[in-house]
C-alpha atoms as a PDB file:
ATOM      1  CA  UNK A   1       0.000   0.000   0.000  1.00  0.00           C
ATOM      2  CA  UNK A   2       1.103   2.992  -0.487  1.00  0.00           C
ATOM      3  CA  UNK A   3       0.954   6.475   1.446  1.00  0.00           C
ATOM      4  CA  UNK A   4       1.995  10.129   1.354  1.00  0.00           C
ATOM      5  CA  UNK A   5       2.128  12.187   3.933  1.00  0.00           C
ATOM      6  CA  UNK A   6       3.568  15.307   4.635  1.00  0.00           C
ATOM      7  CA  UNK A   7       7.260  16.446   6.717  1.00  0.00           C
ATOM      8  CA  UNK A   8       7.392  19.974   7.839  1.00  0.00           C
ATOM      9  CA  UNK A   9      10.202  21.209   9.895  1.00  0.00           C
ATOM     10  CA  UNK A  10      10.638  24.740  11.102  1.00  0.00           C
ATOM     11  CA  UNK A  11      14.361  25.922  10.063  1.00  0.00           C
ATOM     12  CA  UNK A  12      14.483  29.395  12.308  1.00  0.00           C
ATOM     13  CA  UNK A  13      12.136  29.826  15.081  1.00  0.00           C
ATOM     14  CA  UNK A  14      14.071  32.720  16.610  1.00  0.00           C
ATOM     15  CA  UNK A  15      12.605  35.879  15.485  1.00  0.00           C
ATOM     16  CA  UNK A  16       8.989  37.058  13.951  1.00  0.00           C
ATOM     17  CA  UNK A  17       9.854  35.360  10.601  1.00  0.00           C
ATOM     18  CA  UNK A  18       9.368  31.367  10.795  1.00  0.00           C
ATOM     19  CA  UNK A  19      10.995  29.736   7.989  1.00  0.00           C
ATOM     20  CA  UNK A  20       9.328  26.616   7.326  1.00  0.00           C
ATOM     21  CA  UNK A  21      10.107  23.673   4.683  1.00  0.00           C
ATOM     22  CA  UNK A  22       7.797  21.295   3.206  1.00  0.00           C
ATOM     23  CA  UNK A  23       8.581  17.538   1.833  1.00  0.00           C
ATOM     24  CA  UNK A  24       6.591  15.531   0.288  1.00  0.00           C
ATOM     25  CA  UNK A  25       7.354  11.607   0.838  1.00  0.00           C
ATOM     26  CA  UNK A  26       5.363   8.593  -1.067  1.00  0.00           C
ATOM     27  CA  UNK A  27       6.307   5.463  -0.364  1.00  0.00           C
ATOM     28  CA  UNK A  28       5.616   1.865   1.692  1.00  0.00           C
ATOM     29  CA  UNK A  29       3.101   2.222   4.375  1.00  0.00           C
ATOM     30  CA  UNK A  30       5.139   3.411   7.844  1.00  0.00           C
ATOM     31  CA  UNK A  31       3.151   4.195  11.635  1.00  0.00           C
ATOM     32  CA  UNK A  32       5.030   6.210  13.906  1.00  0.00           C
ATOM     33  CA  UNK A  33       5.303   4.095  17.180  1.00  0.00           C
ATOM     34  CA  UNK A  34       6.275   6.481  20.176  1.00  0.00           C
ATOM     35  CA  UNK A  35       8.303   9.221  20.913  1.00  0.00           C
ATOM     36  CA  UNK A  36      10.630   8.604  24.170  1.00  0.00           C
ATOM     37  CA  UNK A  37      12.072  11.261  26.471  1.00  0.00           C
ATOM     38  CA  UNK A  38      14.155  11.111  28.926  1.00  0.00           C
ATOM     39  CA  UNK A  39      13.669  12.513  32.321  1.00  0.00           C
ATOM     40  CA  UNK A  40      15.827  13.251  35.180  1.00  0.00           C
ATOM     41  CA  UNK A  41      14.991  10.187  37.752  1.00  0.00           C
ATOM     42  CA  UNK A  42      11.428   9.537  39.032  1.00  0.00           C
ATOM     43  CA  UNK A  43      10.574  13.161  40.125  1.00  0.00           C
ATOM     44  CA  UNK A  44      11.228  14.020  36.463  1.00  0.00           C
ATOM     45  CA  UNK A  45       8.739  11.163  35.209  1.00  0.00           C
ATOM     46  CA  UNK A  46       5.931  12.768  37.868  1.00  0.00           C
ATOM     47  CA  UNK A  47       6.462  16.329  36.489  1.00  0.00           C
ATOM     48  CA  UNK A  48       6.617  15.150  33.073  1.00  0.00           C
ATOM     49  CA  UNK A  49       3.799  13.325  33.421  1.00  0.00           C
ATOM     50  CA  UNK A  50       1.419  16.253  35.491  1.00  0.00           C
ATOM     51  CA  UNK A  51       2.918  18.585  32.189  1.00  0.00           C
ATOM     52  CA  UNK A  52       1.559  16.692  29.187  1.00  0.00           C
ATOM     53  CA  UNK A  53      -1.495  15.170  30.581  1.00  0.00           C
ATOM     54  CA  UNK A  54      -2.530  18.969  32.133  1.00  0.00           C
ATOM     55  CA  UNK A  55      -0.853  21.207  30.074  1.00  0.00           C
ATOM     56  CA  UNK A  56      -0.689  19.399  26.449  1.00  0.00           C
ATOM     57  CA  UNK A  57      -3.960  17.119  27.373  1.00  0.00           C
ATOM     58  CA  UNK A  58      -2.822  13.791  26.886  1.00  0.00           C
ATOM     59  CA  UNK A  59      -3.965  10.457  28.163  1.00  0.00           C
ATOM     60  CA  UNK A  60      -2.211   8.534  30.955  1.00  0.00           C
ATOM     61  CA  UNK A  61      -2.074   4.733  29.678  1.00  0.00           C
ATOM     62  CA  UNK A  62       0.361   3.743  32.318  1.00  0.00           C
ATOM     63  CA  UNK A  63       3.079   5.371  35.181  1.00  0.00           C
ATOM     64  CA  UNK A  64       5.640   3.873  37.358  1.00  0.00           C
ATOM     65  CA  UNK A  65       8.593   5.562  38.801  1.00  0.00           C
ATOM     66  CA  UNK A  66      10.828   4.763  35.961  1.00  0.00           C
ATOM     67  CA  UNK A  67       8.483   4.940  33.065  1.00  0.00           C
ATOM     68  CA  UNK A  68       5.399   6.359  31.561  1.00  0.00           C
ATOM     69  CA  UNK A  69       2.881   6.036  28.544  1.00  0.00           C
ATOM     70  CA  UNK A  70       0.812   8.807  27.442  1.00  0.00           C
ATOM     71  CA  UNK A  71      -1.526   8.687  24.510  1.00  0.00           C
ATOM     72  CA  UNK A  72      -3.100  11.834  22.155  1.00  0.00           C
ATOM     73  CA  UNK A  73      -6.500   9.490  22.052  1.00  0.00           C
ATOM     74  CA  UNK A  74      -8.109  11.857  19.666  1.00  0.00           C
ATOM     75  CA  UNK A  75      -5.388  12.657  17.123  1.00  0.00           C
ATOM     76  CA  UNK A  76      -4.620  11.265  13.909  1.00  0.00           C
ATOM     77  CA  UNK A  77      -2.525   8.054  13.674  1.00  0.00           C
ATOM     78  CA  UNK A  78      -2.902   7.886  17.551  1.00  0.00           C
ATOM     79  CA  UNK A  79       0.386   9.533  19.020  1.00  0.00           C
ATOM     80  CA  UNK A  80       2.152   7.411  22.072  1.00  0.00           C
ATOM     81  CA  UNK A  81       5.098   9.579  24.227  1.00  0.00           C
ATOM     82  CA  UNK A  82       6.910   7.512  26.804  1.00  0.00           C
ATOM     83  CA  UNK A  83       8.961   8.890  29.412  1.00  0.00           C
ATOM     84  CA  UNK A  84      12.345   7.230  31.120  1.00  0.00           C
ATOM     85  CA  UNK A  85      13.646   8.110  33.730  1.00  0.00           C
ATOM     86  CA  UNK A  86      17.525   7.725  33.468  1.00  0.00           C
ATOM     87  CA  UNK A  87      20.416   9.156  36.010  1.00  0.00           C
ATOM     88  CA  UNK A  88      23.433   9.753  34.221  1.00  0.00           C
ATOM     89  CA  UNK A  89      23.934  13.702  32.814  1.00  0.00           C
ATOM     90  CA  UNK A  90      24.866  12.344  29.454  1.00  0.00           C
ATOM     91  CA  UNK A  91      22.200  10.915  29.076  1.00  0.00           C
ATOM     92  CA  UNK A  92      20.117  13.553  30.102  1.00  0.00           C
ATOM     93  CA  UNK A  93      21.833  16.612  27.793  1.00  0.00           C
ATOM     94  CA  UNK A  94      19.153  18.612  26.269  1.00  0.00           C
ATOM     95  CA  UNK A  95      18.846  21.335  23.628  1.00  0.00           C
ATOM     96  CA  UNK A  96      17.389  21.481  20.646  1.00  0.00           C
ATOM     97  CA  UNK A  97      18.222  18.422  19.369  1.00  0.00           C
ATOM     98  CA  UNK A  98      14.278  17.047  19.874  1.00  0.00           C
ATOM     99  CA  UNK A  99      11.516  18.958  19.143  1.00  0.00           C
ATOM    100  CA  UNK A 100       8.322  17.499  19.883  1.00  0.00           C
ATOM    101  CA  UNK A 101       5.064  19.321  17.783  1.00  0.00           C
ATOM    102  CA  UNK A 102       1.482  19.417  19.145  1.00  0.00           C
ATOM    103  CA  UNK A 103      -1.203  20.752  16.932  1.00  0.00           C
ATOM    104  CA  UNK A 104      -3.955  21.753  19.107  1.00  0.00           C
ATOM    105  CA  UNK A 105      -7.468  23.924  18.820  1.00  0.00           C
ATOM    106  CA  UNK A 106      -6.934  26.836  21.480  1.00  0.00           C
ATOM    107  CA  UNK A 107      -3.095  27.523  21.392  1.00  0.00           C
ATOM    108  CA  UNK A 108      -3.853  30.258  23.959  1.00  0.00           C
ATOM    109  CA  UNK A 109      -5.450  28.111  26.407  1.00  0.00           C
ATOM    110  CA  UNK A 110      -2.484  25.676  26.174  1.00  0.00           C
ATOM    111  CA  UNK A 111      -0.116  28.346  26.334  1.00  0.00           C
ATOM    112  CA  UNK A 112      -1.501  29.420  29.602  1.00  0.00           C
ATOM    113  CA  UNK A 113      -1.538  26.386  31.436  1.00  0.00           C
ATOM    114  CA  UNK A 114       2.004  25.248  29.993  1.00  0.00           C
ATOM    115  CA  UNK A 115       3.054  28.522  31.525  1.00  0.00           C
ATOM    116  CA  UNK A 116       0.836  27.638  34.924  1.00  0.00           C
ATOM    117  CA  UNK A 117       2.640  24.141  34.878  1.00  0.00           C
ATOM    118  CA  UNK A 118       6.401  25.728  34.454  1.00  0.00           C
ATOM    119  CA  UNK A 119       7.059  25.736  31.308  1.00  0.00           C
ATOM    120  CA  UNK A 120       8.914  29.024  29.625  1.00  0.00           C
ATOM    121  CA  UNK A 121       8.331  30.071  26.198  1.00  0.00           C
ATOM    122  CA  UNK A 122      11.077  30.140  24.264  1.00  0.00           C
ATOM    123  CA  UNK A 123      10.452  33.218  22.275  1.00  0.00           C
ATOM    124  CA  UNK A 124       7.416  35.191  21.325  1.00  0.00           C
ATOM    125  CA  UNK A 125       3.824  33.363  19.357  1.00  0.00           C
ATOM    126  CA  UNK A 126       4.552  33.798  16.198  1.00  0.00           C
ATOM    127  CA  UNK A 127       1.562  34.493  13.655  1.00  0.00           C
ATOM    128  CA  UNK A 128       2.484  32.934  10.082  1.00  0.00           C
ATOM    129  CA  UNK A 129      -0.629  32.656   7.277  1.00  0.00           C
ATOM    130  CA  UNK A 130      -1.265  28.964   8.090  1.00  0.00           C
ATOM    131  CA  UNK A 131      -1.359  29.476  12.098  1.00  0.00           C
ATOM    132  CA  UNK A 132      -0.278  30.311  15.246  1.00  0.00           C
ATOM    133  CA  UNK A 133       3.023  28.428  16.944  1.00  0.00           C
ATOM    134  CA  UNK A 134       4.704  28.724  20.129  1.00  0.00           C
ATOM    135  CA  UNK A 135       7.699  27.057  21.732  1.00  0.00           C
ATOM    136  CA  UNK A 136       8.574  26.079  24.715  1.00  0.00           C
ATOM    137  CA  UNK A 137      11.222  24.360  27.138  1.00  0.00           C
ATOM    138  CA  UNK A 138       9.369  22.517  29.913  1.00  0.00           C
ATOM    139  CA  UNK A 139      10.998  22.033  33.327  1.00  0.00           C
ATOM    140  CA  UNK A 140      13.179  19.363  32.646  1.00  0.00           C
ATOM    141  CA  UNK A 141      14.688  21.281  29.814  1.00  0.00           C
ATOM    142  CA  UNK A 142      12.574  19.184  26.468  1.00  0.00           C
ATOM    143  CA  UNK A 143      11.263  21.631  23.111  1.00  0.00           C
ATOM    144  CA  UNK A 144       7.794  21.199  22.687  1.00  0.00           C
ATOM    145  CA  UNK A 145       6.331  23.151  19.750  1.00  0.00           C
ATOM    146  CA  UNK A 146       2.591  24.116  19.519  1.00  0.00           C
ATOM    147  CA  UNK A 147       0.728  24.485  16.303  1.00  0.00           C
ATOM    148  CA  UNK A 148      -3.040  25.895  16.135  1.00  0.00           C
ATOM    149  CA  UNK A 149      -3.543  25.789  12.296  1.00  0.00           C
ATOM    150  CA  UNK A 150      -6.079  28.458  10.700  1.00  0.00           C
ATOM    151  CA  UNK A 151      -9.266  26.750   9.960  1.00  0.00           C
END
């Protein structure tokens, strides 16, 4: 079977003017599984966990101490995160490296209680033709990008 879908990527998100690029890929059928993040012990799991299921909205399918599964049930494709808790500082270097993208209806609802939950904005809410899109670093230092698209 085949597919197409879509890769957009934003190549400056530092100033008023977002640059963005657009592929388009055909090819064999492929399902993104899960994204994994690390997180700074078990206390980073919690806090990671309280941030994307209140702030970003997602579903809880299972926490531990050292691991959790979160689920966007209504998206498209059905979106899994996981979160590890690891120890070691290498392991835990952030920057902007990983960029995780949420597209959402309200972006200033979520941008207030992203704020609310510790999260820091990482530059201003830019207003392109397609949409609105903010960044952020959450508290244990990951990019999360939100995208309200113009309907």
């Amino acid at each position: 079977e085949e597919v197409t879908f879509w890769h957009t990527y934003i190549l400056s998100h530092h100033s008023n003017d977002i640059s963005l690029n657009t592929h388009k890929h055909t090819g064999m059928s492929t399902v993104f599984g899960r994204a994994i993040l690390l997180c700074r012990g078990s206390a980073g799991v919690a806090s990671s966990v309280n941030f994307f299921q209140e702030g970003i909205g997602l579903t809880v399918l299972r926490h531990t101490d050292d691991w959790a599964e979160l689920r966007d049930e209504g998206g498209k494709g059905g979106f899994q995160l996981n979160l590890k808790a690891v120890e070691s500082e290498a392991q835990l270097s952030s920057g902007y490296n990983q960029m995780l993208q949420f597209e959402v209806h309200d972006l200033d609802n979520v941008v207030a209680r992203c704020v609310q939950l510790g999260a820091s904005l990482d530059g201003p809410i830019v207003y392109p033709a397609h949409g609105k899109i903010a960044s952020f670093r959450t508290m244990d230092g990951h990019m999360i990008g939100i995208y309200e698209p113009n309907i």
